[in-house]
Protein backbone atom coordinates (compact mmCIF):
# COMPACT_ATOMS: atom_id res chain seq x y z
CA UNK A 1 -25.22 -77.08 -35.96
CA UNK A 2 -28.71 -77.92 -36.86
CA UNK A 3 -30.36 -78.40 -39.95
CA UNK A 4 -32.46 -75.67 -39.74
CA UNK A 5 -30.29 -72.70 -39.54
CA UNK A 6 -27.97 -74.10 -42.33
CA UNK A 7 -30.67 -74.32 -44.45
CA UNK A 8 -31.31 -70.61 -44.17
CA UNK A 9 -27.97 -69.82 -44.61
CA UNK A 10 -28.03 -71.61 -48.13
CA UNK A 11 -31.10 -69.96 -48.86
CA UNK A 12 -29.56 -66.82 -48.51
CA UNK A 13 -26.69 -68.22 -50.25
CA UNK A 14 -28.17 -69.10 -53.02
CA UNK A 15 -30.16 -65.53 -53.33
CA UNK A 16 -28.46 -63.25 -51.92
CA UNK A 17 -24.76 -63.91 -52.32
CA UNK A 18 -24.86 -65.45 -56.11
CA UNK A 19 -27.34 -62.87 -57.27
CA UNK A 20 -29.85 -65.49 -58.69
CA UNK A 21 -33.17 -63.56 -60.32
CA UNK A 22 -36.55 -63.96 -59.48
CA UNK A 23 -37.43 -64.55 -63.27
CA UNK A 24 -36.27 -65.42 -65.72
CA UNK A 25 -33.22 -80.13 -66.62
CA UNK A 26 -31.21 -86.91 -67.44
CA UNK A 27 -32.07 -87.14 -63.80
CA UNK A 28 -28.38 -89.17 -63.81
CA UNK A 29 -26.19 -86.23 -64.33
CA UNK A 30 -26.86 -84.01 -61.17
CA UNK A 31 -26.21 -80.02 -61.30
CA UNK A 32 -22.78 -79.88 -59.56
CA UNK A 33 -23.47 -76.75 -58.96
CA UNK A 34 -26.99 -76.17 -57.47
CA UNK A 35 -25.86 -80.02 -55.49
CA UNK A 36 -22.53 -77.97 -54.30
CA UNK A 37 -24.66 -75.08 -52.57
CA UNK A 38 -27.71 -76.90 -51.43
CA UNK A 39 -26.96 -80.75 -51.29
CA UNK A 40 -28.74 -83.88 -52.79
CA UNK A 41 -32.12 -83.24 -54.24
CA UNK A 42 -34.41 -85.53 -52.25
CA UNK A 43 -37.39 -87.70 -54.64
CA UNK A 44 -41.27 -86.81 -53.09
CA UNK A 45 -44.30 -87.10 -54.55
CA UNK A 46 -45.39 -83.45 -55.71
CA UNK A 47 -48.42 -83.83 -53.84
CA UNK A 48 -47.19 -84.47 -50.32
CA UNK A 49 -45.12 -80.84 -50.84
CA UNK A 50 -48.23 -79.38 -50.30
CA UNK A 51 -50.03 -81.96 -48.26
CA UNK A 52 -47.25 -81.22 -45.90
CA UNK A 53 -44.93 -78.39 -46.84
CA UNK A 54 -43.41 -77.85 -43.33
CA UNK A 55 -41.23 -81.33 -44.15
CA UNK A 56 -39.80 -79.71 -47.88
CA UNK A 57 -39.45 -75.72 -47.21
CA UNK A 58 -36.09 -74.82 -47.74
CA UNK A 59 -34.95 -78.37 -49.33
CA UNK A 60 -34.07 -79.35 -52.44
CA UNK A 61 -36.22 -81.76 -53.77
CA UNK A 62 -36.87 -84.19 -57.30
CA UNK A 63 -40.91 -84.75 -58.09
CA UNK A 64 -42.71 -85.47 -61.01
CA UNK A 65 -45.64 -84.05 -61.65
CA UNK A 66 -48.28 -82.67 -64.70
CA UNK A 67 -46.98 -79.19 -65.90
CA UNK A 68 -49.54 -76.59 -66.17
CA UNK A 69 -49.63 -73.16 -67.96
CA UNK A 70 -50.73 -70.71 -65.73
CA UNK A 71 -52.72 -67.16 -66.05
CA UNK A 72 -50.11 -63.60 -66.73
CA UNK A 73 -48.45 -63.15 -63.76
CA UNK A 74 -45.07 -63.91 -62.35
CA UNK A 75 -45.29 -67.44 -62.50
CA UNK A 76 -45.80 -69.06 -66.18
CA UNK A 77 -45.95 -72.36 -64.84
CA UNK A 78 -47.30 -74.79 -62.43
CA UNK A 79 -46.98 -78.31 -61.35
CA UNK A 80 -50.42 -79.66 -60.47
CA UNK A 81 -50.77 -82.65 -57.52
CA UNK A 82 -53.98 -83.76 -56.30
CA UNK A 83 -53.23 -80.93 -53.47
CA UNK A 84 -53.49 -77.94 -55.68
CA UNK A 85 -51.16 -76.44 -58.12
CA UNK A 86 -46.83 -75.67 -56.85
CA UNK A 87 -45.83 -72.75 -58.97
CA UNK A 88 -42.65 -72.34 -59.98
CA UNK A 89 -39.82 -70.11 -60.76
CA UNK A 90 -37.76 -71.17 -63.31
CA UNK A 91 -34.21 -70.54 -63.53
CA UNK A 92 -32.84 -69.33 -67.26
CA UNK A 93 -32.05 -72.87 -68.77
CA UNK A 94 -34.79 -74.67 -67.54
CA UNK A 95 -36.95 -71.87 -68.89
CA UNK A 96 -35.40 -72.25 -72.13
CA UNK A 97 -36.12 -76.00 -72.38
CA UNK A 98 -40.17 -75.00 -70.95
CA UNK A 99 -40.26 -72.90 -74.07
CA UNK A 100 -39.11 -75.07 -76.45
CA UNK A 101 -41.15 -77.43 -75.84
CA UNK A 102 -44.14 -75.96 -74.46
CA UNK A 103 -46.10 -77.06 -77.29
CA UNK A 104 -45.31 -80.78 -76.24
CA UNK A 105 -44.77 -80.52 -72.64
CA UNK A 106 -47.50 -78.89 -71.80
CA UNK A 107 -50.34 -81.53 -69.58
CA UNK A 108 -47.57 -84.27 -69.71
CA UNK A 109 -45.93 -85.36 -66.63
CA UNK A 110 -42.64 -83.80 -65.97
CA UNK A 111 -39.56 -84.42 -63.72
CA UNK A 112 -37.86 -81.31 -62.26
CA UNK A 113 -35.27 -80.29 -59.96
CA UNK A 114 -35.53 -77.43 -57.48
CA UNK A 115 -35.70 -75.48 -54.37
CA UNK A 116 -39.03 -75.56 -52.25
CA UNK A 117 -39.81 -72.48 -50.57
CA UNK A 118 -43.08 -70.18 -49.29
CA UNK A 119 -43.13 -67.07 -51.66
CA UNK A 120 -44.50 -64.47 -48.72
CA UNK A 121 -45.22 -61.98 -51.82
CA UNK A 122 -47.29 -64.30 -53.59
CA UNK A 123 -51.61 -65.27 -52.02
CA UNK A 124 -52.09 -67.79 -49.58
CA UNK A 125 -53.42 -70.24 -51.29
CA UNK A 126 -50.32 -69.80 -54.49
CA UNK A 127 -47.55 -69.25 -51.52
CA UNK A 128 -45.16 -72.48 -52.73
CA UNK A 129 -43.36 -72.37 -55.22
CA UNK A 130 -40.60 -74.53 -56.57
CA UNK A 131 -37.14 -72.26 -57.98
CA UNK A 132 -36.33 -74.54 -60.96
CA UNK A 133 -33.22 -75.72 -62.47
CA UNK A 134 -33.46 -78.56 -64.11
CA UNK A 135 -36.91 -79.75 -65.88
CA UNK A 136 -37.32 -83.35 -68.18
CA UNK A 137 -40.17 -85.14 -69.46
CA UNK A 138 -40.08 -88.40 -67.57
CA UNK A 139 -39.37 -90.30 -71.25
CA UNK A 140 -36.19 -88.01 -71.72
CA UNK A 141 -34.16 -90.81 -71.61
CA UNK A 142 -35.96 -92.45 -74.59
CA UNK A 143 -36.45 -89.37 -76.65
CA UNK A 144 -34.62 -87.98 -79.66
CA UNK A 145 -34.33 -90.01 -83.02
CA UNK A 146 -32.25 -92.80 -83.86
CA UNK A 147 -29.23 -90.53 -86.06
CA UNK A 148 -28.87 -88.53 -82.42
CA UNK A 149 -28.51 -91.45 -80.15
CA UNK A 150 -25.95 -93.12 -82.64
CA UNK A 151 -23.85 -89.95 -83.36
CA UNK A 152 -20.46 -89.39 -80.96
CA UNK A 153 -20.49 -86.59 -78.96
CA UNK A 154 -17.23 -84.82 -80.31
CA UNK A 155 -16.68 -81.40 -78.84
CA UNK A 156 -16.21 -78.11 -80.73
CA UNK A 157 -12.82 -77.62 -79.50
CA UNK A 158 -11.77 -81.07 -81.55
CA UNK A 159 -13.87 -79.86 -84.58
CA UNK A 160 -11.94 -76.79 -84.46
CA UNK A 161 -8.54 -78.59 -84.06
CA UNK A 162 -9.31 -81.64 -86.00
CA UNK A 163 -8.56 -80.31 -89.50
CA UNK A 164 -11.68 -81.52 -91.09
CA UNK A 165 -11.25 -85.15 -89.64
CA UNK A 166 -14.52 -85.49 -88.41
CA UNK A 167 -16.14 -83.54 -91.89
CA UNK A 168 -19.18 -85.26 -93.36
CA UNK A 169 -19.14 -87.23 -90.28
CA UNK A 170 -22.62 -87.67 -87.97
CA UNK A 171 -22.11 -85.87 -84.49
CA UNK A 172 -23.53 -84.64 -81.31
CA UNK A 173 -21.66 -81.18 -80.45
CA UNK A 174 -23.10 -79.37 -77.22
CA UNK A 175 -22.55 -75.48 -76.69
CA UNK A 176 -24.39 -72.15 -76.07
CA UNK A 177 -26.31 -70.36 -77.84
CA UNK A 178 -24.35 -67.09 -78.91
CA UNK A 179 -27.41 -65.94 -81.58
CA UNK A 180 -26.32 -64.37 -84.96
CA UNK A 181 -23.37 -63.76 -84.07
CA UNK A 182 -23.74 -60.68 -82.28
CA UNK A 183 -20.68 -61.23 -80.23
CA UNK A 184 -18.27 -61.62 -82.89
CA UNK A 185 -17.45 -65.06 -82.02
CA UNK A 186 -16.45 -66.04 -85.44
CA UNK A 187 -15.63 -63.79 -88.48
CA UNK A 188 -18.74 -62.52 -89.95
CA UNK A 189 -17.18 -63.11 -93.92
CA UNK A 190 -17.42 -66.47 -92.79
CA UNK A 191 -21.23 -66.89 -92.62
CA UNK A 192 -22.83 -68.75 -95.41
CA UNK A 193 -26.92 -67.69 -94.85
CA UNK A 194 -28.89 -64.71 -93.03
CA UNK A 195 -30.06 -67.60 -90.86
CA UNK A 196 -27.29 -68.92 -89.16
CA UNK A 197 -26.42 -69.05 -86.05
CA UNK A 198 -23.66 -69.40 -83.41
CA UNK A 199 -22.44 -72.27 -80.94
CA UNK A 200 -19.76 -71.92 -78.54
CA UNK A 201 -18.39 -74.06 -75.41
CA UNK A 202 -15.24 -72.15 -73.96
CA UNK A 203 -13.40 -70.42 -76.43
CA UNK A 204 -14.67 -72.44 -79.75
CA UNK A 205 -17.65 -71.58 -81.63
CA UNK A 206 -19.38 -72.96 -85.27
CA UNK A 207 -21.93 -71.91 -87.26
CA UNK A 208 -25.30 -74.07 -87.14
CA UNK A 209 -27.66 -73.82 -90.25
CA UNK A 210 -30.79 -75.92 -91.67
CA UNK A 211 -32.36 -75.72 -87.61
CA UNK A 212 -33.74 -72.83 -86.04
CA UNK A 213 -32.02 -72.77 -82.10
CA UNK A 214 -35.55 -73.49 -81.16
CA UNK A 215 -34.34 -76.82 -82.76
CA UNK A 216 -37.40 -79.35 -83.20
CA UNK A 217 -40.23 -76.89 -81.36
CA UNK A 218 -42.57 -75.15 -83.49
CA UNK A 219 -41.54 -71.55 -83.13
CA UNK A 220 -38.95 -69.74 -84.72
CA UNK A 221 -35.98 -67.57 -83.18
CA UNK A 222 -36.64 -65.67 -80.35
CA UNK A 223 -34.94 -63.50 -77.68
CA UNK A 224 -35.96 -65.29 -74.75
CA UNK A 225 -33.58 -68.10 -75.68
CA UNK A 226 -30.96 -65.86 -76.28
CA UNK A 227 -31.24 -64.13 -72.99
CA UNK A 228 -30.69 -67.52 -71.11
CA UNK A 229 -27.23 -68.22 -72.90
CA UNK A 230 -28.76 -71.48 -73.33
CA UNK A 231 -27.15 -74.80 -73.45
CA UNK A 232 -28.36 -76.71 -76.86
CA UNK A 233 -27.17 -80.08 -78.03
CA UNK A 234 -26.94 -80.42 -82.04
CA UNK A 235 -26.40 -83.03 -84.22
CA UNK A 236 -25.40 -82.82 -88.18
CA UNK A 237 -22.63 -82.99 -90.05
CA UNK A 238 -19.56 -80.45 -89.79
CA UNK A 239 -17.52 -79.17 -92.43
CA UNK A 240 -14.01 -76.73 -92.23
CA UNK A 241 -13.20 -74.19 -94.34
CA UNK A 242 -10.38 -71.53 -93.52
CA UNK A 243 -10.39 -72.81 -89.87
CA UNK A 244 -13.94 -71.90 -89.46
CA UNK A 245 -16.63 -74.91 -88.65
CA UNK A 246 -19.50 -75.13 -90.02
CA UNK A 247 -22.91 -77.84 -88.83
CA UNK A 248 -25.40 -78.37 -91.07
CA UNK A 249 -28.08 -79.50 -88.40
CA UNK A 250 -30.63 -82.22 -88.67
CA UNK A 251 -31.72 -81.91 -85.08
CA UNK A 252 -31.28 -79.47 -82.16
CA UNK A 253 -32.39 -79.93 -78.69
CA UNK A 254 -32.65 -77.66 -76.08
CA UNK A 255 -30.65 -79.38 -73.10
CA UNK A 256 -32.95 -79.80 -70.00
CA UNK A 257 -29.33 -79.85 -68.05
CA UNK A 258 -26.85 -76.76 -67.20
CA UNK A 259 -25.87 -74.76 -70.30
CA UNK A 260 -21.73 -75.40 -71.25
CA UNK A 261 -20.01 -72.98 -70.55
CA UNK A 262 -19.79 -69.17 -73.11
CA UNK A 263 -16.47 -67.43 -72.57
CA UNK A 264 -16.69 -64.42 -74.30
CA UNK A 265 -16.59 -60.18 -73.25
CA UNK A 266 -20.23 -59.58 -73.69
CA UNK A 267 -20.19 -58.13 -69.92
CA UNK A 268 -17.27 -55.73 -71.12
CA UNK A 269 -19.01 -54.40 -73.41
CA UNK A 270 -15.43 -52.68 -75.14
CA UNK A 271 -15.53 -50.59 -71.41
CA UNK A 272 -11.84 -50.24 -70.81
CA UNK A 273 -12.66 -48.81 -67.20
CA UNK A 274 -14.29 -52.74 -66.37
CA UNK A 275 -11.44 -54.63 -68.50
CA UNK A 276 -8.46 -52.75 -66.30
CA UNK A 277 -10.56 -53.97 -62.96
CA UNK A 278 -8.32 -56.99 -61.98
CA UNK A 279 -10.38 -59.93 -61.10
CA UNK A 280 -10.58 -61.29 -57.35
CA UNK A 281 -11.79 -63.94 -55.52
CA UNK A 282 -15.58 -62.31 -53.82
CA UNK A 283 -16.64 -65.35 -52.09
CA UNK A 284 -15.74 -69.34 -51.05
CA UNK A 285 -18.62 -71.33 -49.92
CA UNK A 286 -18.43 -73.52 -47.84
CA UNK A 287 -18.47 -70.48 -45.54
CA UNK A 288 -15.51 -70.92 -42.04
CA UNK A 289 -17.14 -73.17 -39.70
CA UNK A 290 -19.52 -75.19 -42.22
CA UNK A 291 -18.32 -78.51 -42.57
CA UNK A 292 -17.56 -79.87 -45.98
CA UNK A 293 -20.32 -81.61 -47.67
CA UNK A 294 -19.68 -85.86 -48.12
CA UNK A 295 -18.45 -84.88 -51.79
CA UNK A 296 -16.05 -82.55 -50.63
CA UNK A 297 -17.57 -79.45 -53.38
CA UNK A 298 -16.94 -75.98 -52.96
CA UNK A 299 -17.93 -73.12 -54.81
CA UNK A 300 -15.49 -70.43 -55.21
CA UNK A 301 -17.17 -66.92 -56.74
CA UNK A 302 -14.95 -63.80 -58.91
CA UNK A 303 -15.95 -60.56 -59.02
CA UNK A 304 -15.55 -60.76 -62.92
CA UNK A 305 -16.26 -63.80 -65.79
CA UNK A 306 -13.22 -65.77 -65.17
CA UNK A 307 -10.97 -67.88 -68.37
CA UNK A 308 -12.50 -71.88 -67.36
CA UNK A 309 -9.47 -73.14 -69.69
CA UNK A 310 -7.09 -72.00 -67.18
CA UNK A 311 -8.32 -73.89 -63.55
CA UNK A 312 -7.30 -77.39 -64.25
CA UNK A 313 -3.39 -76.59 -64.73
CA UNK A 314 -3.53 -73.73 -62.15
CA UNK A 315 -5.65 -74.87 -59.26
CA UNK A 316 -4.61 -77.65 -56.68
CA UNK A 317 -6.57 -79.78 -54.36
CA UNK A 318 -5.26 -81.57 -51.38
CA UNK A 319 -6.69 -82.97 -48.09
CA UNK A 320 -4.70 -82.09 -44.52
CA UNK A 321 -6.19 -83.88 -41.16
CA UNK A 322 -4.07 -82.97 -38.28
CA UNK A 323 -1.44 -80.56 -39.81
CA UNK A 324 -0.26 -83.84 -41.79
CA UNK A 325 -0.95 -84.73 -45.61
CA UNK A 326 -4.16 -86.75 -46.28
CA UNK A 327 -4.11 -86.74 -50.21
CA UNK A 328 -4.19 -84.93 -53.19
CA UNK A 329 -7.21 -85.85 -54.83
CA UNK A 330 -7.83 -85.55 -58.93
CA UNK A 331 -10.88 -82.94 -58.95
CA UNK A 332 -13.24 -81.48 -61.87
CA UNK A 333 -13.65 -78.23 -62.52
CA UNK A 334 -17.13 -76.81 -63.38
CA UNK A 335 -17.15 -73.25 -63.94
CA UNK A 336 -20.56 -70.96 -64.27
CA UNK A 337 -20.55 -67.92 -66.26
CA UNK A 338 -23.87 -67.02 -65.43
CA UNK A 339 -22.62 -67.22 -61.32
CA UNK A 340 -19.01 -66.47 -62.16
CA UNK A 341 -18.68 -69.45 -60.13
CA UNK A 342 -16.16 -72.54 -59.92
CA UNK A 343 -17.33 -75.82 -58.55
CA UNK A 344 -14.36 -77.95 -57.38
CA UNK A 345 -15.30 -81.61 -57.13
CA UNK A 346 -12.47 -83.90 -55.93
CA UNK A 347 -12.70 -87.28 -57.09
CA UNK A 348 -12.13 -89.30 -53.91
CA UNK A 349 -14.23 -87.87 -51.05
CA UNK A 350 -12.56 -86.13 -48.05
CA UNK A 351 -11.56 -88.59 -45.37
CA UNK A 352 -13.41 -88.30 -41.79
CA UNK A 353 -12.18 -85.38 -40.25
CA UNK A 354 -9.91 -83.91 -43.05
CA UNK A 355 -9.53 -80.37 -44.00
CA UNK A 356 -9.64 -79.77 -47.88
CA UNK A 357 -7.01 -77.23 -49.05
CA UNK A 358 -7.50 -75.07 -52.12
CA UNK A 359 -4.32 -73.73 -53.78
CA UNK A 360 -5.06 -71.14 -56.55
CA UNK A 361 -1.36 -70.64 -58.64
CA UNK A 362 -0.48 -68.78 -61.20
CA UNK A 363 -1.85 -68.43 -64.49
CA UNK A 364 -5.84 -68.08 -63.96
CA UNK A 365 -6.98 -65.16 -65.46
CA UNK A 366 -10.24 -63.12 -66.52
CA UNK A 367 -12.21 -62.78 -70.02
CA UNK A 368 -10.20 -59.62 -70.42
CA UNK A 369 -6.63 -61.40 -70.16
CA UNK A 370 -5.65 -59.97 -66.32
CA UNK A 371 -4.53 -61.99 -64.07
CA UNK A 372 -5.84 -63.33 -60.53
CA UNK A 373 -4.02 -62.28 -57.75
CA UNK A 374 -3.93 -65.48 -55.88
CA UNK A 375 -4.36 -65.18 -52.28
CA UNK A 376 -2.07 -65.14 -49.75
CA UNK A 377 -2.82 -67.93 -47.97
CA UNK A 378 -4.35 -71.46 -49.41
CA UNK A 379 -8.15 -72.01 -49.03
CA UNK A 380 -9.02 -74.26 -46.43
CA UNK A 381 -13.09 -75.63 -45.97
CA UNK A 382 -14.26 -77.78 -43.33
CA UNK A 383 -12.20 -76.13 -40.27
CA UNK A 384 -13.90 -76.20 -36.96
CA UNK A 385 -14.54 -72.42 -35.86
């Protein structure tokens, strides 16, 4: 099959079957999931995409370039090249880390991540835009003060469970950004100011204080941020009272990378008509007849926001070539509220030829506690049509 017509197929993919809108970032750590549906970003210089687009359209691709504001319109942003200006499209978290640092950002060279394509709505001479995910300033990897680079990363499920161990203690604790806790993610007698706010990764959430979520920009709270579910890194000092964690913050970053993953029933919305819906698998990718991809991901997508704590104990992975056992691979599980979407990545790469084989057992459930009717028979990816 040629390159061509599988590239439209993940184009459509990636907008029609996951839903992705039209509105709405350490090169090292890729985006499992954006790398899972459309395959290896590949490095250009930004000015070649438009010196000679018909080589990028419908690729992913990694360029650096100067980032631009541009006039009201559907595009905010640009990249400009010494071929004109790319606009671009950002997806939720890489707007969110834009806007926190816009102030800063703005005519420095910038590294993104994203999918170059011919906007047929937009005027000839604007028609290319880039659909980002992941945006960095090309020093990203020297930013951020000393305190942050020297404090652990501890996560908030072992704040929650450590019993005050790591109290009074300098740490780097990633999470989303729930707002003032208009979710109910933590008992609202346990807030100690009108400013605070909440973090949560999976089912674990703290209160941050002393840092606005726009953490070291120059702007105060605002709804755009909490409309991405952004992913923030923060680093202070934690203290536990009554189970409940509490950061005092000294810095908090936007992350330029995929926001951790929320689990909460903010879709419910308390509607017991969408809570007794039992959840399904909607969609596998890759699709029957697409071969697997050299890392062996696939994406499987649920018609509702899915548990994440439950996959690693409840989903197996194992390679078949032939009818006869290949492996059983150790694999990571990267789930995407914002998608509903599980990226399976097994840790040893499918052998020539194989067949990977996706078991989904008992025990995976939704937000609202209802369990997955596996299906009947295991997922298999990479079969021949």
């Amino acid at each position: 099959m040629g390159s061509a017509p599988r590239t439209a197929r993940l184009h459509l993919c990636l907008l029609w079957v996951l839903a992705i809108p039209a509105a709405a970032a350490e090169r090292p750590d890729a985006d499992v999931f954006y790398q899972a549906l459309l395959g290896e970003p590949e490095a250009v210089d930004a000015s070649r995409l438009l010196d000679s687009p018909g080589h990028y359209v419908g690729r992913p691709v990694r360029t650096r370039a100067r980032l631009e504001r541009v006039p009201p319109g559907p595009h905010t942003f640009a990249l400009a090249t010494r071929a004109g200006r790319v606009l671009l499209r950002l997806e939720p978290q890489a707007a969110a880390a834009i806007l926190a640092h816009t102030d800063t950002w703005a005519g420095k060279t910038v590294e993104i991540e994203g999918f170059f394509h011919r906007d047929i709505q937009e005027s000839p001479e604007a028609s290319y835009v880039l659909r980002v995910w992941r945006v960095q300033p090309p020093d990203a990897a020297a930013s951020g003060s000393d305190a942050a680079r020297g404090a652990p990363l501890v996560s908030l499920q072992d704040l929650v469970y450590g019993a005050g161990r790591h109290d009074g203690k300098l740490v780097r604790v990633r999470g989303t950004y729930r707002g003032a806790n208009v979710q109910r993610d933590l008992p609202e007698r346990s807030r100690k100011g009108a400013r605070d706010w909440v973090l949560k990764d999976g089912h674990f959430a703290a209160w941050i204080s002393g840092r606005d979520p726009y953490g070291n920009a120059a702007r105060g709270p605002g709804e755009s941020l909490s409309d991405t579910g952004a992913g923030l890194e923060v680093v202070g000092t934690p203290t536990t009272a009554g189970g409940v964690v509490r950061i005092v913050a000294r810095q908090v970053e936007v992350a330029a990378t995929a926001a951790a993953t929320a689990v909460g029933r903010s879709l419910s919305r308390n509607d017991a008509g969408w809570a007794a819906v039992a959840p399904r698998l909607s969609f596998a990718y890759p699709v029957p007849g697409e071969p697997l991809g050299p890392g062996g991901q696939v994406i499987l997508q649920f018609n509702k926001p899915m548990d994440p704590s439950r996959f690693e104990s409840a989903v197996s992975v194992r390679y078949e070539r032939a009818g006869e056992a290949a492996g059983s691979p150790r694999a990571a599980f990267d789930y995407r509220d914002r998608f509903r979407a599980l990226v399976i990545t097994p840790e040893t790469p499918p052998p020539p030829g194989a067949v990977m084989v996706v078991e989904l057992g008992d025990g995976i459930i939704d937000v609202d506690g209802r369990a997955l009717a596996p299906p009947e028979e295991p997922l298999r990816f990479g079969r021949k049509p």
